[in-house]
N, C-alpha and C. Protein backbone atom coordinates (compact mmCIF):
# COMPACT_ATOMS: atom_id res chain seq x y z
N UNK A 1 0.84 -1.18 0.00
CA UNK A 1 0.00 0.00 0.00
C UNK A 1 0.89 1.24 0.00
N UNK A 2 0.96 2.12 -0.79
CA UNK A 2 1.45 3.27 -1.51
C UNK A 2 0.87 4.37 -0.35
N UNK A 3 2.08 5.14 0.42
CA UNK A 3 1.30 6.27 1.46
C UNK A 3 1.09 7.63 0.97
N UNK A 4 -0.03 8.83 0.45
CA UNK A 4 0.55 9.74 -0.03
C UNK A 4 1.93 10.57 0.40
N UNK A 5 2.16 11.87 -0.42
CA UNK A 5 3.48 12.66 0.62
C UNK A 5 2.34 13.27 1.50
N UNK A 6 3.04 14.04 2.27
CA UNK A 6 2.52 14.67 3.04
C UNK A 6 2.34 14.20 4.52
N UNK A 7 1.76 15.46 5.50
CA UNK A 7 1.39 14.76 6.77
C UNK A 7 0.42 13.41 6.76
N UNK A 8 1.31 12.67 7.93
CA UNK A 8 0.16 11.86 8.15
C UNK A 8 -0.56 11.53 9.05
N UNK A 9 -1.75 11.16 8.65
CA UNK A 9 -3.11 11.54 9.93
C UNK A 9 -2.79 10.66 10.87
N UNK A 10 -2.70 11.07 12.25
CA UNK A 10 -2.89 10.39 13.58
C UNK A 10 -4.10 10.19 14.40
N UNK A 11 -4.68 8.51 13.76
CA UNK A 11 -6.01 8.44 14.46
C UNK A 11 -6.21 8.60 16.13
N UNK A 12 -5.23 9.01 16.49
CA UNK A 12 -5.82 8.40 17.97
C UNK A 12 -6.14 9.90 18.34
N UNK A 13 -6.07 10.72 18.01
CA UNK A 13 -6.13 12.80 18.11
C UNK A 13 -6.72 12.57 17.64
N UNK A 14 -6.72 12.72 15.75
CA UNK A 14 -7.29 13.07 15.07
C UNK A 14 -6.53 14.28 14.76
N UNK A 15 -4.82 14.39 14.41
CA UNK A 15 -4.01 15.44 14.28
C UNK A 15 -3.38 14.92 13.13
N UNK A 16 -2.36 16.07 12.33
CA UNK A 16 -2.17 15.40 11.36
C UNK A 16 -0.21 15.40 11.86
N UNK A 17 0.07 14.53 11.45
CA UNK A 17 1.86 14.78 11.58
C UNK A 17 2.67 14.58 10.58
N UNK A 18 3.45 15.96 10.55
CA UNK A 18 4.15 16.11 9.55
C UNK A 18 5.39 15.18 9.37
N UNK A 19 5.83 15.19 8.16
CA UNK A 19 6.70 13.93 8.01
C UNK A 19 7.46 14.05 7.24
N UNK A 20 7.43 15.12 6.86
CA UNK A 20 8.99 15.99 6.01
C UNK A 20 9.28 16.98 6.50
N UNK A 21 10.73 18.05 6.10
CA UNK A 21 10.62 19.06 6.22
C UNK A 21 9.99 20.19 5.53
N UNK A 22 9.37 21.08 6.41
CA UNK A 22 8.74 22.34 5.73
C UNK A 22 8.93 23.68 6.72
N UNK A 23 8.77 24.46 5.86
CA UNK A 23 9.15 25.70 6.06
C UNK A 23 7.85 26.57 6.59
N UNK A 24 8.14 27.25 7.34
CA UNK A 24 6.69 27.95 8.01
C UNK A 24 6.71 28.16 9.23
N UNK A 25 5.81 29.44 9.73
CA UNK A 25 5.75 29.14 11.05
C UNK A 25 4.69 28.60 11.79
N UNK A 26 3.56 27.89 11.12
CA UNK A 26 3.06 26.78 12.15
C UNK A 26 2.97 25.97 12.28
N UNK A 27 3.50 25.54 13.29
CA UNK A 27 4.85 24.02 13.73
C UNK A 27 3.86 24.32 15.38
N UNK A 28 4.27 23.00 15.86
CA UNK A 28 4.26 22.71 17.01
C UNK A 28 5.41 22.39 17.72
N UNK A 29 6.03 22.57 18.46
CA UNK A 29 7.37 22.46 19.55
C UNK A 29 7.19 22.31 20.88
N UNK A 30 7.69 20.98 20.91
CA UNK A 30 7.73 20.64 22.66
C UNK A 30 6.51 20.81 23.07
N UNK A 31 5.68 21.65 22.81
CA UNK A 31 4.16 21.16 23.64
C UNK A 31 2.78 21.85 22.86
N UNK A 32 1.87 21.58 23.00
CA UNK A 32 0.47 21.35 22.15
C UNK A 32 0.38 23.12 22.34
N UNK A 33 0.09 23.49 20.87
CA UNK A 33 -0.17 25.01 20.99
C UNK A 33 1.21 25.91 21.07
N UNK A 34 2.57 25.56 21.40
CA UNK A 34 3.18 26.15 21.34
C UNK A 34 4.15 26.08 19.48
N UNK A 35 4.64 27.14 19.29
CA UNK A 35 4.49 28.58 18.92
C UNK A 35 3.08 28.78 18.45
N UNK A 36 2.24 27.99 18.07
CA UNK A 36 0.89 28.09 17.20
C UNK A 36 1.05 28.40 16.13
N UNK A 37 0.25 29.62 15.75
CA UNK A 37 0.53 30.33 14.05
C UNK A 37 0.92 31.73 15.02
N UNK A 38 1.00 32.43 15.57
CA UNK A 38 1.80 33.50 15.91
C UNK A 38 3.22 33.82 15.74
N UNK A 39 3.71 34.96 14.26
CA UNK A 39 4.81 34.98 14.30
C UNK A 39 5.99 35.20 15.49
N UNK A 40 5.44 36.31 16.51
CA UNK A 40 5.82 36.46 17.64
C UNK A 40 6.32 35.15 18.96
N UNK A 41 5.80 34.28 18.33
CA UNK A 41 5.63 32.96 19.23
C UNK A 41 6.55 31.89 18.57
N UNK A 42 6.82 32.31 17.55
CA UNK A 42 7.81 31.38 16.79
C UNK A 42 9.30 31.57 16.81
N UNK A 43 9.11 33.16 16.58
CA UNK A 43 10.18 33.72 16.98
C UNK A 43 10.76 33.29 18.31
N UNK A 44 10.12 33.41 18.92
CA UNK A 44 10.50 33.22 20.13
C UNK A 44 11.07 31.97 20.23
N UNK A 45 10.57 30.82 20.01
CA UNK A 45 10.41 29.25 19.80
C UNK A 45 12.00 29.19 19.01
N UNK A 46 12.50 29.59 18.31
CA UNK A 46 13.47 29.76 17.35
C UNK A 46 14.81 30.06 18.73
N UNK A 47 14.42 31.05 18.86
CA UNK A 47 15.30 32.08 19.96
C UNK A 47 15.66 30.87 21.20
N UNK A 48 14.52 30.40 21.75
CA UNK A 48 14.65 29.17 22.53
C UNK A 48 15.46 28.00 21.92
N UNK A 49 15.24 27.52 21.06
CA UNK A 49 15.84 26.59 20.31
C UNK A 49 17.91 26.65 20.47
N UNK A 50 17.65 28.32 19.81
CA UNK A 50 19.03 28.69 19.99
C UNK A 50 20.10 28.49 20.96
N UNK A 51 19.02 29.12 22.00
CA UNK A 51 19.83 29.09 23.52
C UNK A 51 19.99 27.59 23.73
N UNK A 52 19.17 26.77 23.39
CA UNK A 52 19.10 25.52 23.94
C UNK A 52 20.55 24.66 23.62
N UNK A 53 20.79 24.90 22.23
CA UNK A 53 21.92 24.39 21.67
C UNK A 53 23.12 24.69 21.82
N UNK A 54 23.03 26.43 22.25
CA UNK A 54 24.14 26.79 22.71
C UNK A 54 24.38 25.69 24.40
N UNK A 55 23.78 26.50 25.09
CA UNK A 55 24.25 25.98 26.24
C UNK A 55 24.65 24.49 26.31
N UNK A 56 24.41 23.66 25.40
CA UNK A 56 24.39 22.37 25.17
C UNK A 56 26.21 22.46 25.22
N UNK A 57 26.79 23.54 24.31
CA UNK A 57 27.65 23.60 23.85
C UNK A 57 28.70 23.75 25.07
N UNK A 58 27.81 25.22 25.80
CA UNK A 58 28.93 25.18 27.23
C UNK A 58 29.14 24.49 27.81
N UNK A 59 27.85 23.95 27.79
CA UNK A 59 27.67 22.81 29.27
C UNK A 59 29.03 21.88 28.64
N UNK A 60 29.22 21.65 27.42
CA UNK A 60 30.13 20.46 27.26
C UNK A 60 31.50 20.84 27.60
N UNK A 61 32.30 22.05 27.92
CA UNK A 61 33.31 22.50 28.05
C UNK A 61 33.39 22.77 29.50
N UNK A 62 32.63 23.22 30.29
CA UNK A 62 33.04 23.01 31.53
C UNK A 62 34.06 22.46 32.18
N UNK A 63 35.20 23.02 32.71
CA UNK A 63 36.41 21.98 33.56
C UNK A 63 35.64 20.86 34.08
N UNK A 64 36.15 19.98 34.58
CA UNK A 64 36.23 18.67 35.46
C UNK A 64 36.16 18.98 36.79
N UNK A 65 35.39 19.11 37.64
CA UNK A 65 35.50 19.61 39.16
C UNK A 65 36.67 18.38 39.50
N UNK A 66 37.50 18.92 40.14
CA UNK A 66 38.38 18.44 40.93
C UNK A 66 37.81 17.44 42.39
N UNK A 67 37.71 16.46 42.39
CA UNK A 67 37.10 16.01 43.84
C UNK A 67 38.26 16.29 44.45
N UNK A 68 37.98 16.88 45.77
CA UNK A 68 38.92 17.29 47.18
C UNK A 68 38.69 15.95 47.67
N UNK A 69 39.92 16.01 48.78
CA UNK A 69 39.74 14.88 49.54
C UNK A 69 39.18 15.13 50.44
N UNK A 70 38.57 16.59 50.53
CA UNK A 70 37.30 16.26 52.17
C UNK A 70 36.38 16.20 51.57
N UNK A 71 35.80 16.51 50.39
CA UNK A 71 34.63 16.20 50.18
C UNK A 71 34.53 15.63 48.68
N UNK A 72 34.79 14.52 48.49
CA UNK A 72 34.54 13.96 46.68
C UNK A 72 33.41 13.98 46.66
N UNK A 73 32.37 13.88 46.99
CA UNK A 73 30.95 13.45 46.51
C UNK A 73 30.49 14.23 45.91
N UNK A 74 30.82 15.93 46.97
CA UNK A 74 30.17 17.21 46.07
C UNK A 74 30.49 17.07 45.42
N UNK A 75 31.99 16.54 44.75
CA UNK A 75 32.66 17.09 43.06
C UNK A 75 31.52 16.33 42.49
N UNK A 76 31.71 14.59 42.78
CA UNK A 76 30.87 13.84 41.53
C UNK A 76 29.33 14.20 41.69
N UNK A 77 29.02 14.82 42.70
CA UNK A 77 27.16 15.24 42.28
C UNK A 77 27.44 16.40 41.45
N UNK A 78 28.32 17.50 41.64
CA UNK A 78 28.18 19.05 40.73
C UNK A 78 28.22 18.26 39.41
N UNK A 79 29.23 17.40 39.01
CA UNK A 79 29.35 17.14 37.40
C UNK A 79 28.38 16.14 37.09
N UNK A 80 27.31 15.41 37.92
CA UNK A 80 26.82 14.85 37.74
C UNK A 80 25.51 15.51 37.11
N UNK A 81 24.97 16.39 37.81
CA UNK A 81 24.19 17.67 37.94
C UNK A 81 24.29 18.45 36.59
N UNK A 82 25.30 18.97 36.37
CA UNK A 82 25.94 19.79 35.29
C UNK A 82 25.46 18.21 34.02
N UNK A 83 25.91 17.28 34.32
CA UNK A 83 25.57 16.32 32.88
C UNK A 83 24.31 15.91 32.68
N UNK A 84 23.38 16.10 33.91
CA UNK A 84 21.84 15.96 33.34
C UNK A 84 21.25 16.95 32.91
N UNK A 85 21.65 17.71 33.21
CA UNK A 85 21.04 19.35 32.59
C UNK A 85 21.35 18.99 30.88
N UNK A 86 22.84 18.68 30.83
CA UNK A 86 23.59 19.22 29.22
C UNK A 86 22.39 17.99 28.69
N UNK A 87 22.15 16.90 29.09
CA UNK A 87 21.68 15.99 28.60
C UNK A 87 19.82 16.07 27.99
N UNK A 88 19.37 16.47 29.33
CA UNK A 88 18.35 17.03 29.21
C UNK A 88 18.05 18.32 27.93
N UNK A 89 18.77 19.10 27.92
CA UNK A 89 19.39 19.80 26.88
C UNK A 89 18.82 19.37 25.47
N UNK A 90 19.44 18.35 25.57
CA UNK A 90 20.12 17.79 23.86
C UNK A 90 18.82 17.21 23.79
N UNK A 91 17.77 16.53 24.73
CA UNK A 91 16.81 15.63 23.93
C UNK A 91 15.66 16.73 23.70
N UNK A 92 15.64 17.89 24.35
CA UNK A 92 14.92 19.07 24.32
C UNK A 92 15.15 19.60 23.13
N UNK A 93 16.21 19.73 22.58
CA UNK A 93 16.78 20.46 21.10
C UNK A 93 16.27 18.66 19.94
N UNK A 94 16.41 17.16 20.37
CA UNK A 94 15.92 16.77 19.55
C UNK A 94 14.84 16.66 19.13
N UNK A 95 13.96 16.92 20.58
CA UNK A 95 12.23 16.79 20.21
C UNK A 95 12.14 17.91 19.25
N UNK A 96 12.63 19.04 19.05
CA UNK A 96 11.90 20.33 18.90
C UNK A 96 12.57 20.04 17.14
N UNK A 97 13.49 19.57 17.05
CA UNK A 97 13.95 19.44 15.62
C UNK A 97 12.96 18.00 15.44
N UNK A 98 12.87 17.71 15.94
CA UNK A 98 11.68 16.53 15.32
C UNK A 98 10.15 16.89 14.74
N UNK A 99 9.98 18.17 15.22
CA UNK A 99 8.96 18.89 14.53
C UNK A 99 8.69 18.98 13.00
N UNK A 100 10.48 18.57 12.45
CA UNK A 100 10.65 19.05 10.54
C UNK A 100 9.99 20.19 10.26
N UNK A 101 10.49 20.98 11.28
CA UNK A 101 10.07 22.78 11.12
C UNK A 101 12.25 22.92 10.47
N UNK A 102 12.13 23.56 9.29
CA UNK A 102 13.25 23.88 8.57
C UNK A 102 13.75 25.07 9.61
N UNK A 103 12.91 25.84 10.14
CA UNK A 103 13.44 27.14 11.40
C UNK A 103 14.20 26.52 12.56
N UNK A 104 13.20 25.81 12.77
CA UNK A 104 13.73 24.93 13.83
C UNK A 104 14.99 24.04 13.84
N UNK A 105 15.33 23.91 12.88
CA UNK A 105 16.44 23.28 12.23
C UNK A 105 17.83 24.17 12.37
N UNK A 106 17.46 25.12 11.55
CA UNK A 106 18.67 26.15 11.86
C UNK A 106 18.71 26.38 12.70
N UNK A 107 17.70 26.58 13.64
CA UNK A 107 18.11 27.24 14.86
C UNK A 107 19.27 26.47 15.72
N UNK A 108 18.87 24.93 16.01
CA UNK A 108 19.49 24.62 16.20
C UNK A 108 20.42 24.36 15.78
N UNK A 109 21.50 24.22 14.53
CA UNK A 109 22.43 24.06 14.19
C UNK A 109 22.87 25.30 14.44
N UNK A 110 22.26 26.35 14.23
CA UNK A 110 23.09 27.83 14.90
C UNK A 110 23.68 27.82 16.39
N UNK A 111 22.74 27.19 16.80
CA UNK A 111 23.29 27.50 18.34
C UNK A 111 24.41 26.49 18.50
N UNK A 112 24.45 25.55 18.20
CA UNK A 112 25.51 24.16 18.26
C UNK A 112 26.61 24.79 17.36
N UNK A 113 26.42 25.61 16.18
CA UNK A 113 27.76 26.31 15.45
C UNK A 113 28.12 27.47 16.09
N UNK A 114 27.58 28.22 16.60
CA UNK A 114 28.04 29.30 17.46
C UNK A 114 28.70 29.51 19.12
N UNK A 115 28.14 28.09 19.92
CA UNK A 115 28.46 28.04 20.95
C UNK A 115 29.69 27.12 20.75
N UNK A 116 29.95 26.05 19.67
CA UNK A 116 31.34 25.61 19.68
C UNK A 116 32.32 26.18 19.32
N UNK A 117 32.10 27.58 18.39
CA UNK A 117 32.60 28.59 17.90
C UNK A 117 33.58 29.10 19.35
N UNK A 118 32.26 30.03 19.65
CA UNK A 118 32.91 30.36 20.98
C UNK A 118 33.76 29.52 22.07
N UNK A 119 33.13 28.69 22.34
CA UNK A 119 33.88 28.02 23.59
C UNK A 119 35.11 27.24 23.08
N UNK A 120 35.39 26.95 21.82
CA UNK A 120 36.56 26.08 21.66
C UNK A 120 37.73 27.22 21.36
N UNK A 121 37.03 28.38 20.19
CA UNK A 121 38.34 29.39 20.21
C UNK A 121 38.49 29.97 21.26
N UNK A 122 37.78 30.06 22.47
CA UNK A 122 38.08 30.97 23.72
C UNK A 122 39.06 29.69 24.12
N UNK A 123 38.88 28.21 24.47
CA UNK A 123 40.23 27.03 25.06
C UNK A 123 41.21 27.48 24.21
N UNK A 124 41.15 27.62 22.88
CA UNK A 124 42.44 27.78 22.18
C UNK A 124 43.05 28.78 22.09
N UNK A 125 42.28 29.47 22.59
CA UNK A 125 43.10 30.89 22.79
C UNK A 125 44.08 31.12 23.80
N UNK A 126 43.94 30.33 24.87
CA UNK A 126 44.26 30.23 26.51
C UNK A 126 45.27 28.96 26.19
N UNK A 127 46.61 30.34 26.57
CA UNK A 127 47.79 28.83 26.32
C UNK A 127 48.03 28.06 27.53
N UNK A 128 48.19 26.79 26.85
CA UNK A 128 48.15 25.59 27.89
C UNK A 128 49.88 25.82 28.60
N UNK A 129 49.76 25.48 30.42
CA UNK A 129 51.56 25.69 30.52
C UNK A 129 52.21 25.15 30.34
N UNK A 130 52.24 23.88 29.77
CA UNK A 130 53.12 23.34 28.46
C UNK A 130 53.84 23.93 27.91
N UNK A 131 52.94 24.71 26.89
CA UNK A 131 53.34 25.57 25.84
C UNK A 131 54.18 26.57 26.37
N UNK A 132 53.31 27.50 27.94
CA UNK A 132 54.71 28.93 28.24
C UNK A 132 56.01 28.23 28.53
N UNK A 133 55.86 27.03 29.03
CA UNK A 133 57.09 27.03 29.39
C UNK A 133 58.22 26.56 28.69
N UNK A 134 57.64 25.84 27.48
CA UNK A 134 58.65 25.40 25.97
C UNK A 134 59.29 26.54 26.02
N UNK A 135 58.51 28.02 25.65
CA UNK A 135 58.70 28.66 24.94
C UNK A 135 59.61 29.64 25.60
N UNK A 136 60.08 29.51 26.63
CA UNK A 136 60.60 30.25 27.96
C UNK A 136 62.01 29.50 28.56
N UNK A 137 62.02 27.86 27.58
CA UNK A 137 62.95 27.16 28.25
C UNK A 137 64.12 27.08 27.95
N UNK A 138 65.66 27.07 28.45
CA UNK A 138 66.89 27.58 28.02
C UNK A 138 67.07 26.22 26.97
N UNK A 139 67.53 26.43 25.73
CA UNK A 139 68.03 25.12 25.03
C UNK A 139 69.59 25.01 25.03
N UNK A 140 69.49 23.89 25.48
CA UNK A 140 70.91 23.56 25.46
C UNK A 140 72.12 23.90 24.43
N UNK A 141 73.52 23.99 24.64
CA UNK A 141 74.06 23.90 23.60
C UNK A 141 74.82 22.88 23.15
N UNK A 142 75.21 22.12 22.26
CA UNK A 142 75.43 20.57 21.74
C UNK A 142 76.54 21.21 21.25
C-alpha cells in the first residue's frame, strides 16, 4: 500500500503529523499550541531553540570539578548535575527538531555552530603551561 506525501493523519487525536521538512511558522514544539501560528511565538520558539543548543555547547566545556579529599561526593554530584542538565538539553533540542520545522532546524544548528565557535576558540586561545614554558625554556648547547 502506496502512502501519499505529506502529513500523516494520527487516528488516535485526530491530528495530522508532519513527516517531512517544511518551512513555516506553524509548527508545534515541545508542547500542544506552542508557537501556534503567531509569528511572535515562533520567533520566540526559534530564539529558545538557539539558547538551547548553545548551552548544550557550554555545558560540554566546563572543567572537570576536581574532587577534594574532604569532600569527593560534592565534586561527583556538581558534574553529575551539570551532565543531566547538558543531557536534558540535547533531547529538548531533539524533540523540537523533530517537529521538521526547517526554522527549527537552523536554529538549532546555529546554536551548536556558534556556541562551539565560541567556547573552543576561547580554550584555544588560553595557552596551555606546556606551551609557556617550551617557549621560555633555556636550550641547550650541543
Amino acid at each position: 500500500m502506496e502512502m501519499p506525501p505529506g502529513p500523516m493523519p494520527d487516528k488516535s487525536m485526530n491530528m495530522m503529523m508532519q513527516m517531512s521538512f517544511y518551512w513555516g511558522k506553524d509548527a508545534t514544539i515541545l508542547f500542544h499550541g506552542w508557537p501556534d501560528t503567531k509569528l511572535g511565538m515562533y520567533v520566540l520558539a526559534l530564539f529558545f531553540v538557539f539558547l538551547l543548543a548553545f548551552a548544550i555547547e557550554v555545558l560540554s566545556i566546563l572543567p572537570d570539578v576536581k574532587p577534594s579529599s574532604t569532600k569527593p561526593m560534592l565534586g561527583a554530584l556538581t558534574q553529575t548535575i551539570i551532565y543531566t542538565i547538558r543531557m536534558g538539553f540535547g533531547y529538548l533540542v531533539m524533540l523540537s527538531v523533530m517537529s521538521f520545522n526547517l526554522g527549527i532546524f537552523i536554529a538549532a544548528l546555529a546554536g551548536h555552530f556558534v556556541g562551539f565557535f565560541l567556547v573552543k576558540s576561547r580554550a584555544l586561545a588560553v595557552p596551555k603551561p606546556t606551551e609557556t614554558m617550551s617557549r621560555t625554556a633555556v636550550i641547550p648547547k650541543v
